[in-house]
C-alpha atoms as a PDB file:
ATOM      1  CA  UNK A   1      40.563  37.296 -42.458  1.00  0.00           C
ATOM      2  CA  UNK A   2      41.156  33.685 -41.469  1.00  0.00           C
ATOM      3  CA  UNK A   3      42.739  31.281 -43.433  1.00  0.00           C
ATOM      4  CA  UNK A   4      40.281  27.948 -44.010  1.00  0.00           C
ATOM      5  CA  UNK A   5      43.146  25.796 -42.247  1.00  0.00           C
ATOM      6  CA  UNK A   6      43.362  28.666 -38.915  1.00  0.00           C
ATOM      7  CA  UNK A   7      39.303  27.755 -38.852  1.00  0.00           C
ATOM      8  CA  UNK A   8      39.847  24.026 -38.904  1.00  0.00           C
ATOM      9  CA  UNK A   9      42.786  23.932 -36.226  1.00  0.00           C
ATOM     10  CA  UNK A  10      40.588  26.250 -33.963  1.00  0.00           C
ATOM     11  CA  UNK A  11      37.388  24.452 -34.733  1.00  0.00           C
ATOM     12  CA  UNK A  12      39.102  21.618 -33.691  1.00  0.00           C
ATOM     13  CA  UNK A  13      40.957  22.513 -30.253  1.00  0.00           C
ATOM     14  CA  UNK A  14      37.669  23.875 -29.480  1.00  0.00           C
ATOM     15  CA  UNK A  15      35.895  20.784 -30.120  1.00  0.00           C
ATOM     16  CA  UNK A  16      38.598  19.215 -28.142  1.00  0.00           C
ATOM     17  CA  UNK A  17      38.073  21.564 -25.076  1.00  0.00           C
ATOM     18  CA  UNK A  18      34.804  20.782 -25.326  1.00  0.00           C
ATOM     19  CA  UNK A  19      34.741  17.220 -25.047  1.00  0.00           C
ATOM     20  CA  UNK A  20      35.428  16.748 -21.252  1.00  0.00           C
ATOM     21  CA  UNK A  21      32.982  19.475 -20.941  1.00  0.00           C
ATOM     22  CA  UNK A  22      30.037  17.766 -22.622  1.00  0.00           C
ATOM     23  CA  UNK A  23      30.855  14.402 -20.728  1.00  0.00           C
ATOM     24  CA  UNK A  24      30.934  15.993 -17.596  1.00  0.00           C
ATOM     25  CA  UNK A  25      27.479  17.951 -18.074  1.00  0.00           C
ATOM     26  CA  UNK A  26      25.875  14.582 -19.599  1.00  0.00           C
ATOM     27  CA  UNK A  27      26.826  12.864 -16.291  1.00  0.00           C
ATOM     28  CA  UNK A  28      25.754  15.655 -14.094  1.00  0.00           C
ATOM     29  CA  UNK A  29      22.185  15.489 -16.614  1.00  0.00           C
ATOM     30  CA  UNK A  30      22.220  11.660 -16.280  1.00  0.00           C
ATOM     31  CA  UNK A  31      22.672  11.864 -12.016  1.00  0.00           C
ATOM     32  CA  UNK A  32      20.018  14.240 -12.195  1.00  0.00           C
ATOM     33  CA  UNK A  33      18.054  12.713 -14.056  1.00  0.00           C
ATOM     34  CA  UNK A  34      18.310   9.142 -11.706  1.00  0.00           C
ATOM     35  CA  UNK A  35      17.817  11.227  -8.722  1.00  0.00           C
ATOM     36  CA  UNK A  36      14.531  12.657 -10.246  1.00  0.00           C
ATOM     37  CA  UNK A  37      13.426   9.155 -11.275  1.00  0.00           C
ATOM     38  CA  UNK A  38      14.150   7.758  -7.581  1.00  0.00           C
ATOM     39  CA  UNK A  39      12.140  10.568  -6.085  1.00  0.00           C
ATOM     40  CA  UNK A  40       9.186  10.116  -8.266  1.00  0.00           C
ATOM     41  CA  UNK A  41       9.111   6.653  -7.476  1.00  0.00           C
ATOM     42  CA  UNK A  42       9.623   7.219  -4.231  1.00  0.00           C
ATOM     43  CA  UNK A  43       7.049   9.503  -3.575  1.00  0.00           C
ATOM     44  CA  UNK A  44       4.647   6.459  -5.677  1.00  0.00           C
ATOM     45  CA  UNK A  45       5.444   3.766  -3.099  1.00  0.00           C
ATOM     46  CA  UNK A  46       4.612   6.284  -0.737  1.00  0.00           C
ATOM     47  CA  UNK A  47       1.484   6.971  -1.627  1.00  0.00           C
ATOM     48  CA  UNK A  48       0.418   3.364  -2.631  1.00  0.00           C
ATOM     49  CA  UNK A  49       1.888   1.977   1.231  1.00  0.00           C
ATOM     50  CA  UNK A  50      -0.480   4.919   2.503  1.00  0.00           C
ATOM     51  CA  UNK A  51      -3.377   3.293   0.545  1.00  0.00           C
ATOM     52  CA  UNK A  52      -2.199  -0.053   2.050  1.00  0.00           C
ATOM     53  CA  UNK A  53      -2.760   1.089   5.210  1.00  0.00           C
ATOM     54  CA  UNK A  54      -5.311   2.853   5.086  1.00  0.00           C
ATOM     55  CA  UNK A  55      -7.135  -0.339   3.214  1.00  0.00           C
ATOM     56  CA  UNK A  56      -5.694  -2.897   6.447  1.00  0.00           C
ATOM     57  CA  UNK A  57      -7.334  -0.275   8.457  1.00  0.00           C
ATOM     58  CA  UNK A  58     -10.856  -0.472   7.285  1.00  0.00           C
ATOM     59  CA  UNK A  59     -10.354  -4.147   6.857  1.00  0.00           C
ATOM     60  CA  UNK A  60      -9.588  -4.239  10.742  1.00  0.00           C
ATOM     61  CA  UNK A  61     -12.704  -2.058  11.807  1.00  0.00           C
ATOM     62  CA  UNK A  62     -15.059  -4.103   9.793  1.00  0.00           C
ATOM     63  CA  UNK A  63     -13.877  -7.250  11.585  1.00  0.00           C
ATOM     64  CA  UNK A  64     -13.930  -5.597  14.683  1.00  0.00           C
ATOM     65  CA  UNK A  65     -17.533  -4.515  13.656  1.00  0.00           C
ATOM     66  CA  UNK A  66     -18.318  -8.317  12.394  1.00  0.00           C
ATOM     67  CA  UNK A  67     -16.966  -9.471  16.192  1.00  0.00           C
ATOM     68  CA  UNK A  68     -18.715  -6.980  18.280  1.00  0.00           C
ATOM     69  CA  UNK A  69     -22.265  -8.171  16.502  1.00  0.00           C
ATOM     70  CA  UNK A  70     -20.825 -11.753  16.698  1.00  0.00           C
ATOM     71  CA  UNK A  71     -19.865 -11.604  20.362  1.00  0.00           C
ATOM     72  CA  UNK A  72     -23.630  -9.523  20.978  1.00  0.00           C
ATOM     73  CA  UNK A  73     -25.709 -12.391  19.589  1.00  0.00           C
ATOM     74  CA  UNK A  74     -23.712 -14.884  21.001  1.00  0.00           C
ATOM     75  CA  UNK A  75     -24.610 -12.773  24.711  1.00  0.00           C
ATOM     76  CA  UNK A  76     -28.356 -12.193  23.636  1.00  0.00           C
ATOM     77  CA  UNK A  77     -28.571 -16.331  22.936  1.00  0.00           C
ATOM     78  CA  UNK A  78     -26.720 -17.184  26.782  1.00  0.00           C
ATOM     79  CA  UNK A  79     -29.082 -14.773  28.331  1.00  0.00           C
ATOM     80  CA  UNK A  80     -32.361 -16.518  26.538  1.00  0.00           C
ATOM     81  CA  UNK A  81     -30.736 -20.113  27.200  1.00  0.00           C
ATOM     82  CA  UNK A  82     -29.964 -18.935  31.123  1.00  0.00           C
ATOM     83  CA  UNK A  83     -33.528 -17.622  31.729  1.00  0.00           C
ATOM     84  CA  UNK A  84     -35.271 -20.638  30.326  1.00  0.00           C
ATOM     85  CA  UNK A  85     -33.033 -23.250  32.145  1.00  0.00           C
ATOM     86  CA  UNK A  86     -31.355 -24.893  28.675  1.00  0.00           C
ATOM     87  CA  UNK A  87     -27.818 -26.201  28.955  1.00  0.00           C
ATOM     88  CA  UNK A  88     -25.890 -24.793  25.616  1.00  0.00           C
ATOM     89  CA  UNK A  89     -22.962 -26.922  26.972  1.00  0.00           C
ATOM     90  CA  UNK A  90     -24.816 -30.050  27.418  1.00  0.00           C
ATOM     91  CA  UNK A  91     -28.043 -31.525  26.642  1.00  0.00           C
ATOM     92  CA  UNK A  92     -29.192 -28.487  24.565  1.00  0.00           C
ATOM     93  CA  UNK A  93     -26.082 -27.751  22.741  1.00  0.00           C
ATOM     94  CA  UNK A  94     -27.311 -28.473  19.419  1.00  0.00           C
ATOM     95  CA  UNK A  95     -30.136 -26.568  19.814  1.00  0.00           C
ATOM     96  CA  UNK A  96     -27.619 -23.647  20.205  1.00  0.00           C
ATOM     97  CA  UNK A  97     -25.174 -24.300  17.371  1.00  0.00           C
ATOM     98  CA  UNK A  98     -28.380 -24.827  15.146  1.00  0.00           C
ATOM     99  CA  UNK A  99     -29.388 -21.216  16.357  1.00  0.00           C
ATOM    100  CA  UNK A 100     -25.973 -19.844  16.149  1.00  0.00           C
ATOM    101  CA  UNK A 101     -26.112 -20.619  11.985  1.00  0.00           C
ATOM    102  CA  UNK A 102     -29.587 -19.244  11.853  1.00  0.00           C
ATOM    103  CA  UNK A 103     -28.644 -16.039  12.983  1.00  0.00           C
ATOM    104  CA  UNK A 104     -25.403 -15.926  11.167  1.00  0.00           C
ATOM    105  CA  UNK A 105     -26.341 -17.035   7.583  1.00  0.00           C
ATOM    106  CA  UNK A 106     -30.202 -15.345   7.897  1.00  0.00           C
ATOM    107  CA  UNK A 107     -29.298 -11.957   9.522  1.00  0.00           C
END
């Protein structure tokens, strides 16, 4: 029916047509592909900033925690030192600071 040389001129205009069409698609596959990539990682840093956060969170209770116990034993010792007449400014302060470390390193 058709001639070997009909088959290679068509075979080649064809190919030829094709060409743009095949860079074009690759480029469109390649975009995609980028955008897909930047999403993904997107959505990663999203999730690992949540972790972050929620991590500086807990952080922050636990030394609000460590504070409120600090700031309740430093109370408890005033009140003993104000019923018993000591001065934890003055005379008696090192009988205070040597408390203080007590109750922080023992307790």
């Amino acid at each position: 029916m058709f001639s070997r040389r009909a088959i290679a001129v068509s075979t080649r205009a064809l190919t030829m047509r094709q060409a743009p069409i095949a860079a074009r698609s690759f480029t469109t596959i390649a975009e995609k592909e980028r955008a897909e990539e930047k999403a993904y990682f997107s959505k990663q840093d999203a999730k690992l900033l949540k972790k972050l956060v929620e991590k500086m969170e807990k952080r922050e209770e636990l030394n609000n925690e460590t504070k409120e116990k600090h700031d309740a034993i430093c109370d408890d010792l005033n009140s003993l030192f104000e019923n018993h007449g000591l001065d934890r400014a003055g005379k008696d302060q090192l009988l205070y600071t040597e408390l203080m470390e007590w109750k922080r390193h023992q307790h």
